[in-house]
Protein backbone atom coordinates (compact mmCIF):
# COMPACT_ATOMS: atom_id res chain seq x y z
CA UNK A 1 38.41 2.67 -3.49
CA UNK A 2 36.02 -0.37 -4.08
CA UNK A 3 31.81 -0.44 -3.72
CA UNK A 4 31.99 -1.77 0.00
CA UNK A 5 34.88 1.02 1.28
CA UNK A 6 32.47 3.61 -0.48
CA UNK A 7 29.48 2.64 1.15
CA UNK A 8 30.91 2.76 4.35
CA UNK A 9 31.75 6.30 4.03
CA UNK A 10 28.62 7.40 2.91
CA UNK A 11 27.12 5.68 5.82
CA UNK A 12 29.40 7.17 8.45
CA UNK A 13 28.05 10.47 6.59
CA UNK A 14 24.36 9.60 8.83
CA UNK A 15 23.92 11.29 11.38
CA UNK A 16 21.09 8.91 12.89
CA UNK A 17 19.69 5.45 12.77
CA UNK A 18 16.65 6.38 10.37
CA UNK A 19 18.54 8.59 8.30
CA UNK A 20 20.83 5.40 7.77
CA UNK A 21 17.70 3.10 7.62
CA UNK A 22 16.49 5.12 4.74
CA UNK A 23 18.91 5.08 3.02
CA UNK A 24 19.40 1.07 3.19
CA UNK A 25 16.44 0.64 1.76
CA UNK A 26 16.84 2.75 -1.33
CA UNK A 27 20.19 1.05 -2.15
CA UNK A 28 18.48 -1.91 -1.40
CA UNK A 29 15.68 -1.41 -3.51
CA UNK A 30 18.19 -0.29 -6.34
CA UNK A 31 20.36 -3.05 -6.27
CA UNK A 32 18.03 -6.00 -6.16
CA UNK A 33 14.82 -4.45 -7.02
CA UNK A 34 13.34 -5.97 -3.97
CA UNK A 35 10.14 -3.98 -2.12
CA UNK A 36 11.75 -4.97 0.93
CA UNK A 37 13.41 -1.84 1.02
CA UNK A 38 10.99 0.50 -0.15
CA UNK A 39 8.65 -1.32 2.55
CA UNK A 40 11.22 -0.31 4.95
CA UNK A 41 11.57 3.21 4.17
CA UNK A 42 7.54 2.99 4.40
CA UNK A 43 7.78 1.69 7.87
CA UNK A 44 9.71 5.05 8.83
CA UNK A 45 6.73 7.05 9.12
CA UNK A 46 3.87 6.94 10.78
CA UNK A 47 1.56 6.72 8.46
CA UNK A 48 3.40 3.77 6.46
CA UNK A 49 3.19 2.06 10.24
CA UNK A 50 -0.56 2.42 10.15
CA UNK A 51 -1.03 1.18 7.04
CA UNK A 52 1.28 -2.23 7.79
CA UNK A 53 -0.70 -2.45 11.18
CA UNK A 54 -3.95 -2.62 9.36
CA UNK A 55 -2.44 -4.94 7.13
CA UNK A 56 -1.32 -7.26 9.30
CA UNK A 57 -4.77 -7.05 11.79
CA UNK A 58 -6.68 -7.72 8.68
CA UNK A 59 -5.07 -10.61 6.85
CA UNK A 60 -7.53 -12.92 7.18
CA UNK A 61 -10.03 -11.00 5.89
CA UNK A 62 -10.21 -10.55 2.01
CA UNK A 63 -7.99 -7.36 1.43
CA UNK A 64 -9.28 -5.00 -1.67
CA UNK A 65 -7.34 -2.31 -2.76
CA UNK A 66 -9.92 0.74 -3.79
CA UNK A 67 -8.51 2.78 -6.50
CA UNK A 68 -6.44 0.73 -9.64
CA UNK A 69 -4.59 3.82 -10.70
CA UNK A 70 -1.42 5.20 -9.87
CA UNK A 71 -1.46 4.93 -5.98
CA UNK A 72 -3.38 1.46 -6.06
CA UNK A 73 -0.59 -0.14 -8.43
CA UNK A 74 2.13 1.27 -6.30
CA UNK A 75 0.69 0.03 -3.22
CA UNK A 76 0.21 -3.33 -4.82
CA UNK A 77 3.99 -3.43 -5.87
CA UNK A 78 5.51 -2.18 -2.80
CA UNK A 79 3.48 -4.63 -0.48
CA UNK A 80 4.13 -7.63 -3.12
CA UNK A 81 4.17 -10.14 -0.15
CA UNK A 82 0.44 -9.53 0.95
CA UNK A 83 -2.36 -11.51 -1.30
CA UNK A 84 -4.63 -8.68 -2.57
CA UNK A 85 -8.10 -10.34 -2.81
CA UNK A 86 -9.10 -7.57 -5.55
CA UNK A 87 -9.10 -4.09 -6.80
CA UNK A 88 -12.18 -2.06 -7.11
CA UNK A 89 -13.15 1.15 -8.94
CA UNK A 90 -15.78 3.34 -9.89
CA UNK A 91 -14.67 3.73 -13.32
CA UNK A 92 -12.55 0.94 -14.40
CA UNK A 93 -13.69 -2.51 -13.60
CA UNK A 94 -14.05 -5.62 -15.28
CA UNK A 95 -10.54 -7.04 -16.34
CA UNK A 96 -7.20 -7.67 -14.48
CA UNK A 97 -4.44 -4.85 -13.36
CA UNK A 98 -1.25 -6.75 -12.55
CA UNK A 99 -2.77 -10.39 -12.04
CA UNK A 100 -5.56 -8.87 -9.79
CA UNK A 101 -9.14 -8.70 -10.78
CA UNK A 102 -11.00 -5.46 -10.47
CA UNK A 103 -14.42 -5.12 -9.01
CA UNK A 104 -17.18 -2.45 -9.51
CA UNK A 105 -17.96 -0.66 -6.35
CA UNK A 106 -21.61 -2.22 -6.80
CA UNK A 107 -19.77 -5.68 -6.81
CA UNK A 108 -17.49 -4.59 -3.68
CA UNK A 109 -20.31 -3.62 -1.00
CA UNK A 110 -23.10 -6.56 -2.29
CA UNK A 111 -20.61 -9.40 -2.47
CA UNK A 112 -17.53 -8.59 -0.47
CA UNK A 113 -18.89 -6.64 2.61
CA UNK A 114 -16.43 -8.17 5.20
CA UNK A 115 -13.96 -7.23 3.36
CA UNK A 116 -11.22 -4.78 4.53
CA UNK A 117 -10.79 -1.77 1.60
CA UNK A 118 -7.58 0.39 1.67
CA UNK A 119 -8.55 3.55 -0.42
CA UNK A 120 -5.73 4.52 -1.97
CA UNK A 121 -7.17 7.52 -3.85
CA UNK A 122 -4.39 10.56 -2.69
CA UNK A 123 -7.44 13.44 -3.48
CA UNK A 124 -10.68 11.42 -3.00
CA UNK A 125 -9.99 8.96 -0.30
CA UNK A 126 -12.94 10.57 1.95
CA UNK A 127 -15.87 10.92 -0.57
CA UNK A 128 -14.82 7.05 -1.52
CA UNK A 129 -15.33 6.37 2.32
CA UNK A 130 -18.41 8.28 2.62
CA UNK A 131 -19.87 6.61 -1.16
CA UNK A 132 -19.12 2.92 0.45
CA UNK A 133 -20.22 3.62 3.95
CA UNK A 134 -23.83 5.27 2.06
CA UNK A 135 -23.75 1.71 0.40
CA UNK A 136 -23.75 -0.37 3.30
CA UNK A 137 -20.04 -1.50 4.05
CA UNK A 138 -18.33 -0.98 7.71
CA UNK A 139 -16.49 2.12 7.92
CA UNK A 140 -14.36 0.15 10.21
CA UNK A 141 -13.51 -1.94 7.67
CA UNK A 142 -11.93 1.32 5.18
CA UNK A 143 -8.62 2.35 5.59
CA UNK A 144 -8.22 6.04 3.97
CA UNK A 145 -4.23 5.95 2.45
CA UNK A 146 -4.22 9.27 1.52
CA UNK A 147 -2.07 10.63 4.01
CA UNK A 148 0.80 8.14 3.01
């Protein structure tokens, strides 16, 4: 049985279209390494559909990722095709984490305040909100990702 006759019968195995969709995009993401796929998959759920709305409403604004840990590096891989202005952080600021330069929360809400901020902290996202809100910066411009 070759690769394509073998795929076909795991597909026929679906018993919907998102199931099937899901699944595309891992095997996608597996054989070419390509975040279109795992982008995909994100676009399944709600929450990934927010997140590429806000995206998309906000690209021409400078977009910061808050957080340049785990979450804010996976965010930054996975969404590879949008130009990520900065990071920021509390704690770790001052160099580069993949190609992108990360910015002290002081630095974020003097010298980028129309700037749109996706926290991607997973168990902080609201006290980050609340901390940058405090120092001045539009809470419509923060996008909590913890939910994702």
């Amino acid at each position: 049985m070759g690769n394509n006759e073998f795929m076909s019968k795991i597909e026929n195995i679906f018993q919907d279209d998102l199931s099937l969709r899901i699944f595309n995009g891992r095997i996608n993401f597996l054989e070419t390494g390509s975040m279109m796929g795992v982008r995909d998959v994100i676009a399944t759920r709600s929450e990934g559909r927010s997140l590429i709305k806000m995206i998309n409403e906000h690209n021409k604004q400078e977009l910061i990722l808050f957080g340049c840990g785990f979450w804010g590096k996976c965010i930054k891989r996975v969404f590879d095709n949008v130009k990520w202005s900065f990071f920021s952080d509390n704690n770790n600021f001052g160099h580069y984490v993949d190609g992108v330069y990360v910015l002290s929360e002081r630095q974020l809400v003097t010298e980028h305040r129309d700037s749109f901020v996706f926290v991607t902290s997973k168990y902080h996202g609201n006290e980050i909100k609340t901390q940058l809100v405090a120092d001045g910066f539009r809470c419509s411009n923060i996008f909590l990702m913890d939910e994702l």
